[in-house]
N, C-alpha and C. Protein backbone atom coordinates (compact mmCIF):
# COMPACT_ATOMS: atom_id res chain seq x y z
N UNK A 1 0.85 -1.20 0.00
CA UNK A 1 0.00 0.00 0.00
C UNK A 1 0.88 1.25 0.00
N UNK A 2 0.72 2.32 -0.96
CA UNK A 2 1.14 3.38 -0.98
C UNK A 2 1.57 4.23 0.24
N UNK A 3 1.91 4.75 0.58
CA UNK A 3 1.95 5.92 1.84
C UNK A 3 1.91 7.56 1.28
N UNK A 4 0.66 8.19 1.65
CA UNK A 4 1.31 9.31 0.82
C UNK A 4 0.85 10.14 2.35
N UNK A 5 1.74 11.40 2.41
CA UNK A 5 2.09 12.57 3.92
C UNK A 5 1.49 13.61 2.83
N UNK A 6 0.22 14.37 3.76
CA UNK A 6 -0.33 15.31 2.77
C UNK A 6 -0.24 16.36 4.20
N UNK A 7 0.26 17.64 3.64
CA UNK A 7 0.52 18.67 4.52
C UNK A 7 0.23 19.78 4.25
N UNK A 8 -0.12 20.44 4.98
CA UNK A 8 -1.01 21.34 4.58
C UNK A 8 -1.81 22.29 5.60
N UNK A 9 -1.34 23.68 5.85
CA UNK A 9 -1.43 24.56 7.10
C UNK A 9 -3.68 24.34 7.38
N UNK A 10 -4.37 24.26 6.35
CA UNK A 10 -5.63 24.19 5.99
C UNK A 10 -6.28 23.53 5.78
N UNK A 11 -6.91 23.02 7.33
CA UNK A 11 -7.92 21.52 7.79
C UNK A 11 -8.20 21.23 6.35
N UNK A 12 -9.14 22.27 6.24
CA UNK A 12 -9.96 21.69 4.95
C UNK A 12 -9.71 20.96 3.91
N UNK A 13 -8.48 21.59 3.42
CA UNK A 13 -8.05 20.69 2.16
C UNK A 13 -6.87 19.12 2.68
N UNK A 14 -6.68 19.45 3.91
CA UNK A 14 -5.52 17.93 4.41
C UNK A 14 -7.04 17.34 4.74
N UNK A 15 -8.08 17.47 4.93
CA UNK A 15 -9.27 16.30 5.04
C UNK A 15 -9.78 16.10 3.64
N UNK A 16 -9.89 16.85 2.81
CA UNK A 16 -10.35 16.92 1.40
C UNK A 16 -9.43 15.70 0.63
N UNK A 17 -8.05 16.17 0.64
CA UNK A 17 -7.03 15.31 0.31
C UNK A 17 -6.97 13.57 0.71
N UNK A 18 -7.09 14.05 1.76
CA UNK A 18 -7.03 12.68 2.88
C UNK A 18 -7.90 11.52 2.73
N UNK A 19 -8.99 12.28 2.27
CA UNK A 19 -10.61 11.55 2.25
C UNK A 19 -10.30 10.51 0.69
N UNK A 20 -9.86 11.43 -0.22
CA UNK A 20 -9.83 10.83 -1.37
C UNK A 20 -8.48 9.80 -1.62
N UNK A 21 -7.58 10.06 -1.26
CA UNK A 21 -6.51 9.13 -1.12
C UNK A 21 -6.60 8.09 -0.23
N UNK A 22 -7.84 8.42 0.72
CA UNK A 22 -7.89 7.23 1.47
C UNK A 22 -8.90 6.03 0.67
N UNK A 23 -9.96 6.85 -0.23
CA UNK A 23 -10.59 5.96 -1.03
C UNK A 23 -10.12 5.43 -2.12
N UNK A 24 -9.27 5.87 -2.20
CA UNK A 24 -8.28 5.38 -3.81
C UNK A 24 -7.25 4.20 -3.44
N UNK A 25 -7.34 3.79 -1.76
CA UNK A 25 -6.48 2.59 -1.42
C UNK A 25 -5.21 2.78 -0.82
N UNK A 26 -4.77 4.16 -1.06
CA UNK A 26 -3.52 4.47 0.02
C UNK A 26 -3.49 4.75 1.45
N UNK A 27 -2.47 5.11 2.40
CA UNK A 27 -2.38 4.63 3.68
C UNK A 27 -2.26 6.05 3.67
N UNK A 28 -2.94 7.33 4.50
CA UNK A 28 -2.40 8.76 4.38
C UNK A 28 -1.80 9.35 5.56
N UNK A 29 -1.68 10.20 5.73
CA UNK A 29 -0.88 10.78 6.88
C UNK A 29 -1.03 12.57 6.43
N UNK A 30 -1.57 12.97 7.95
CA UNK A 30 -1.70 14.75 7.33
C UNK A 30 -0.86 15.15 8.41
N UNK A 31 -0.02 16.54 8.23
CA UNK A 31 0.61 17.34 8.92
C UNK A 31 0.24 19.06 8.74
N UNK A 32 0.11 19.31 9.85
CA UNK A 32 -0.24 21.12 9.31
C UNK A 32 0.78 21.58 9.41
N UNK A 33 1.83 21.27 9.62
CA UNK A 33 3.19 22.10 9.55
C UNK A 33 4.78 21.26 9.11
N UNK A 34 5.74 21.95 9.26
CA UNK A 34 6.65 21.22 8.75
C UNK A 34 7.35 20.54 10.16
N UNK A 35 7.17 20.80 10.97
CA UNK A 35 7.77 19.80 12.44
C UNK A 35 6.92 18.24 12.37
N UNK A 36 5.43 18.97 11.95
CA UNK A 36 4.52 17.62 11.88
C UNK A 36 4.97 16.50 10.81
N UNK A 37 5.81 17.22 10.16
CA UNK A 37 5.49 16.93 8.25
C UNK A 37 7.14 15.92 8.47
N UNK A 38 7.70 16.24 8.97
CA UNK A 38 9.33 15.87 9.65
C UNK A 38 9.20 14.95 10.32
N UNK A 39 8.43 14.64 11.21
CA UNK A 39 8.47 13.84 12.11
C UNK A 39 7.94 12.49 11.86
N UNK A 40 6.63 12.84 10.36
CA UNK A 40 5.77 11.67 10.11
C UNK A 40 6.41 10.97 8.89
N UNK A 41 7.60 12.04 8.27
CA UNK A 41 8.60 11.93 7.21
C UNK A 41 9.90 10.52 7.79
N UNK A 42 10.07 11.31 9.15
CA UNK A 42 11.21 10.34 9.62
C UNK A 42 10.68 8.49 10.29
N UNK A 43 9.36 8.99 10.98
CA UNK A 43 8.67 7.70 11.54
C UNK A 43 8.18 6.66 9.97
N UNK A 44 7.36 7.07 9.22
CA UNK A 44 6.44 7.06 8.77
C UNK A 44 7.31 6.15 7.34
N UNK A 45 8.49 6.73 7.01
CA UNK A 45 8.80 6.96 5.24
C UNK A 45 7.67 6.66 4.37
N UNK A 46 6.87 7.99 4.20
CA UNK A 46 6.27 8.15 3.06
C UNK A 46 6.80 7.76 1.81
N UNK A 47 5.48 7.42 0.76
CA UNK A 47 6.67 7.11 -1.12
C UNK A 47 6.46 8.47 -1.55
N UNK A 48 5.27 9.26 -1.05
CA UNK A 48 4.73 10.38 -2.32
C UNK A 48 4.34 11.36 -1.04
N UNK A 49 4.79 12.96 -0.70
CA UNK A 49 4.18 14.01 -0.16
C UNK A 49 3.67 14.87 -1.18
N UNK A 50 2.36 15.65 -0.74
CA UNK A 50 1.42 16.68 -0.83
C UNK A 50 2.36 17.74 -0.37
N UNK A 51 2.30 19.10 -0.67
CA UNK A 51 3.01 19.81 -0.06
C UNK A 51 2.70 21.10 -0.46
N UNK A 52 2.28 21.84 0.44
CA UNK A 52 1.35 23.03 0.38
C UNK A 52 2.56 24.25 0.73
N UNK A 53 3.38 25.05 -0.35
CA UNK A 53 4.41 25.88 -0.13
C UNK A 53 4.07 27.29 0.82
N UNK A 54 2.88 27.38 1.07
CA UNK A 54 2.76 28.44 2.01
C UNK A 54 2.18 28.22 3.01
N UNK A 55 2.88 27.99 4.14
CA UNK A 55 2.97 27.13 5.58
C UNK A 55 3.03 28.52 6.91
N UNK A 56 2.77 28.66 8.07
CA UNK A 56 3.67 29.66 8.20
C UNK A 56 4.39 28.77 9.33
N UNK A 57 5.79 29.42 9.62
CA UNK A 57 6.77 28.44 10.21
C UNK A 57 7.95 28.58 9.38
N UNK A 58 8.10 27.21 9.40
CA UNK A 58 8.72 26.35 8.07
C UNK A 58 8.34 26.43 6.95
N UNK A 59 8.53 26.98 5.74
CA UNK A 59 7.81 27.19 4.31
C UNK A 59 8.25 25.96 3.67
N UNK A 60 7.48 26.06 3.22
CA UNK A 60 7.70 24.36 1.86
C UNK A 60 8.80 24.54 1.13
N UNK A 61 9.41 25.32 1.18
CA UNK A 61 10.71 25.35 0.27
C UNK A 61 11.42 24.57 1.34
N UNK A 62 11.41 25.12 2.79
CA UNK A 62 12.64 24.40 3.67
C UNK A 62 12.04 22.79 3.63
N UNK A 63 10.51 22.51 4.04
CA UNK A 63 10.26 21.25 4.25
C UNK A 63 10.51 20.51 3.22
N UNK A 64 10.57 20.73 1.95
CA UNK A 64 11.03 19.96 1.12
C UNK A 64 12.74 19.94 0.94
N UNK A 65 13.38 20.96 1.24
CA UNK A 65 15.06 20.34 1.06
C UNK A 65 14.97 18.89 2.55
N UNK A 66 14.20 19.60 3.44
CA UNK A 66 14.68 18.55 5.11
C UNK A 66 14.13 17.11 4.04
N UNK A 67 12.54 17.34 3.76
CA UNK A 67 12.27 15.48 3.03
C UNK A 67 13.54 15.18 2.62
N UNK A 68 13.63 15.86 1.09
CA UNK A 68 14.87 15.25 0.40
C UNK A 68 16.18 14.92 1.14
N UNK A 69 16.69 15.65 1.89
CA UNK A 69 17.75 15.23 3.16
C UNK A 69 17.81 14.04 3.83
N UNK A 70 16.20 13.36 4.65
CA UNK A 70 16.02 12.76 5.84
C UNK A 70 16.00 11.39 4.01
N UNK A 71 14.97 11.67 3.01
CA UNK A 71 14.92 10.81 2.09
C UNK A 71 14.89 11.00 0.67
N UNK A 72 15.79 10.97 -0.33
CA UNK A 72 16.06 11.37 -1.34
C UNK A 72 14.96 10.42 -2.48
N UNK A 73 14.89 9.88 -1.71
CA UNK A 73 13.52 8.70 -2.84
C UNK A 73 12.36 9.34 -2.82
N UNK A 74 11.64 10.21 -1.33
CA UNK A 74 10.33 10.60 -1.47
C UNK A 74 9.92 11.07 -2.31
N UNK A 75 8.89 11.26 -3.44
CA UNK A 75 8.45 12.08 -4.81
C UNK A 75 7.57 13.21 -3.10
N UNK A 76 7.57 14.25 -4.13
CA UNK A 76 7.05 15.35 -4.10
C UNK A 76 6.46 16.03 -4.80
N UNK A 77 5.16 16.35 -4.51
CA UNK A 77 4.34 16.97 -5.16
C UNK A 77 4.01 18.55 -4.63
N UNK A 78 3.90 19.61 -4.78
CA UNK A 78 3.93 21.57 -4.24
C UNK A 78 2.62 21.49 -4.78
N UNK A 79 1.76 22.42 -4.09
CA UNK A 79 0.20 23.27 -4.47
C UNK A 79 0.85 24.25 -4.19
N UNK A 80 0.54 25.52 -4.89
CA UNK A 80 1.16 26.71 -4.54
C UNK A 80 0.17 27.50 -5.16
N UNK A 81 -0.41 28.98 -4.50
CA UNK A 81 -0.73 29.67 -5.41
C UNK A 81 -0.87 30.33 -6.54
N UNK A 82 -1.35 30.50 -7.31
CA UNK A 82 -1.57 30.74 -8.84
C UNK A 82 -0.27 31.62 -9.01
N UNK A 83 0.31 31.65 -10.24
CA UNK A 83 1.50 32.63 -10.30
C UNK A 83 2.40 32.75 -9.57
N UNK A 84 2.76 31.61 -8.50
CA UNK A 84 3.85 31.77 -7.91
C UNK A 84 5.39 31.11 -8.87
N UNK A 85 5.81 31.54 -9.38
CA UNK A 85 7.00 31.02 -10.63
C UNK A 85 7.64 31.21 -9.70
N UNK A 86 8.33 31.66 -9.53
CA UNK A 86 9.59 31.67 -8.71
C UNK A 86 9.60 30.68 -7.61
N UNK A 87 9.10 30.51 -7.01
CA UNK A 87 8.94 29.27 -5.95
C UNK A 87 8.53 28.15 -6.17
N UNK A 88 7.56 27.83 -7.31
CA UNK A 88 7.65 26.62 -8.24
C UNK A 88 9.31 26.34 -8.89
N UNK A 89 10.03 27.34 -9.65
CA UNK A 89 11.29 27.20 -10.45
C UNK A 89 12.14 26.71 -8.92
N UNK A 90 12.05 27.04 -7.95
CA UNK A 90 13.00 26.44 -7.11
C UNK A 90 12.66 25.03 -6.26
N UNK A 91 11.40 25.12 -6.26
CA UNK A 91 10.80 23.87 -5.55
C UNK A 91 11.43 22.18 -6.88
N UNK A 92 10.83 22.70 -7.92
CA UNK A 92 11.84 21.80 -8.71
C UNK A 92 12.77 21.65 -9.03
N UNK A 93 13.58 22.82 -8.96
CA UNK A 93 15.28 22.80 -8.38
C UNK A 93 15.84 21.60 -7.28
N UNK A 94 14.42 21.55 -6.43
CA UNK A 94 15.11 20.84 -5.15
C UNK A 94 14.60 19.79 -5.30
N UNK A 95 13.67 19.02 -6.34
CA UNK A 95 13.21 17.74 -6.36
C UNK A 95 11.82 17.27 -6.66
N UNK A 96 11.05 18.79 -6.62
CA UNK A 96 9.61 18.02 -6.52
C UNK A 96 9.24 17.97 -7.96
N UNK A 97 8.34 16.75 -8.23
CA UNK A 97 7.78 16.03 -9.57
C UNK A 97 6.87 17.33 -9.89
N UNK A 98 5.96 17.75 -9.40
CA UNK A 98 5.20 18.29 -10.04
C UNK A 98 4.62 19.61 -9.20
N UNK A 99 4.05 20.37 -10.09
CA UNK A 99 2.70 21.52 -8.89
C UNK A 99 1.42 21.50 -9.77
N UNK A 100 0.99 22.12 -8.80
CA UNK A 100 -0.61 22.44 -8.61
C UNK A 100 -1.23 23.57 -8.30
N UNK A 101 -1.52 24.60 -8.91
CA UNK A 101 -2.00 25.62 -8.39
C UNK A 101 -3.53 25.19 -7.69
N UNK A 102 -4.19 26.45 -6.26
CA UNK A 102 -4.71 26.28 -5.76
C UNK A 102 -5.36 27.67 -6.46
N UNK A 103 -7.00 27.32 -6.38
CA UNK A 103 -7.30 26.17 -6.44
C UNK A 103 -7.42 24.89 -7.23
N UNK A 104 -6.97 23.67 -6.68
CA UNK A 104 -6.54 22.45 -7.67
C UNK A 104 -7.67 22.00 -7.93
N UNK A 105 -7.49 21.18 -9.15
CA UNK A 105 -8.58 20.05 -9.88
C UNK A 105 -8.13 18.94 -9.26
N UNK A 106 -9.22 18.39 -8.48
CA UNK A 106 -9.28 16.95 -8.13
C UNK A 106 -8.56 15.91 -8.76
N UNK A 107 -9.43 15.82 -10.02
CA UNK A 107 -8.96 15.02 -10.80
C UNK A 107 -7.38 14.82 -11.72
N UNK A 108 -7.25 15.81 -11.40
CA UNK A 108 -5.72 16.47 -11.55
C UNK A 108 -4.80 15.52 -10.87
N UNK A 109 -4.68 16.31 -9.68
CA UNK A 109 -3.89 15.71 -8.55
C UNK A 109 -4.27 13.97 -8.17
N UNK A 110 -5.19 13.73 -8.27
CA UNK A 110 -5.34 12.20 -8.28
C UNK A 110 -4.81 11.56 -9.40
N UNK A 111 -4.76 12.08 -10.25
CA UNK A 111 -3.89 11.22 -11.51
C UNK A 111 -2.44 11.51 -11.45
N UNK A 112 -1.88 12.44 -11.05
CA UNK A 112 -0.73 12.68 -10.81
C UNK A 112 -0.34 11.78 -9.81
N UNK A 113 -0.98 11.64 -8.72
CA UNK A 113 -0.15 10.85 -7.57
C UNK A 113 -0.74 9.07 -8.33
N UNK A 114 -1.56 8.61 -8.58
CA UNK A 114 -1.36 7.31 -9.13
C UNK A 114 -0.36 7.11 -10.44
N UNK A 115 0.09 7.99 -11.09
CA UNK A 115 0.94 8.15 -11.89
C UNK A 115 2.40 7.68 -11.25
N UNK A 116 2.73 8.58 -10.15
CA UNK A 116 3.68 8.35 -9.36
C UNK A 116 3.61 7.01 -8.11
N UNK A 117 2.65 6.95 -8.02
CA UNK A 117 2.49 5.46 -7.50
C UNK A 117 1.32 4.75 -7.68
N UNK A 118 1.81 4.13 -8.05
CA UNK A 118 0.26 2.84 -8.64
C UNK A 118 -0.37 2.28 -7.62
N UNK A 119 -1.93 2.35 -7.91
CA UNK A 119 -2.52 1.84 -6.31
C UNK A 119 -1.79 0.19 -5.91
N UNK A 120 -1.34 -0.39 -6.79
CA UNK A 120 -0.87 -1.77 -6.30
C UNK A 120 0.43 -2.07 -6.07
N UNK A 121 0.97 -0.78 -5.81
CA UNK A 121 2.70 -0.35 -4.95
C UNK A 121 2.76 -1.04 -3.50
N UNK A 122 3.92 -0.92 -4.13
CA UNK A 122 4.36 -1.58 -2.22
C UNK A 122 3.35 -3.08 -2.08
């Protein structure tokens, strides 16, 4: 079974997320911050994170160099606000597969992460 760490400062969408990845057969895990997101990173080893670049704290730019650090295999996926280029151009600098502007298409992001892991992984 997949593992995917969906993080995300905004109940709403880490239950939105959560709900549907949990019906699609993967094992999920939500964090609202990047200590949460670290900790469930190091216990947990996720295959695939969600990763919401505007956090306050820790910004998704740092939580994603620490993933890639603690695990260089995790795929990564950024939601970022519309027009953020510059922080997309560096977020894939540092590793992540793909983004998503918010607000995202469902169907979007669910094909993207079975793309990156097939429900019959692991």
């Amino acid at each position: 079974m997949g593992k995917i760490l969906i993080v995300d400062d905004q109940y709403g969408i880490r239950i939105l997320l959560n709900e549907i990845f949990q019906k699609e057969g993967y094992q999920t895990f939500q964090a609202a911050n990047g200590v949460q997101a670290l900790a469930i990173v190091h216990k947990e080893s996720p295959d695939l994170v969600i990763l919401d670049m505007k956090i306050p704290g820790m910004d998704g730019l740092e939580i994603l160099r620490r993933v890639k650090k603690l695990d260089a295999s995790i795929q990564v996926i950024i939601m970022t606000a519309y027009g953020e280029l510059d922080m997309i151009h560096e977020a894939i600098k540092l590793g992540a597969i793909t983004h998503f502007a918010k607000p995202f298409d469902i169907d979007e992001i669910r094909a993207a992460v079975r793309k990156e892991l097939p429900i019959n992984a692991g």
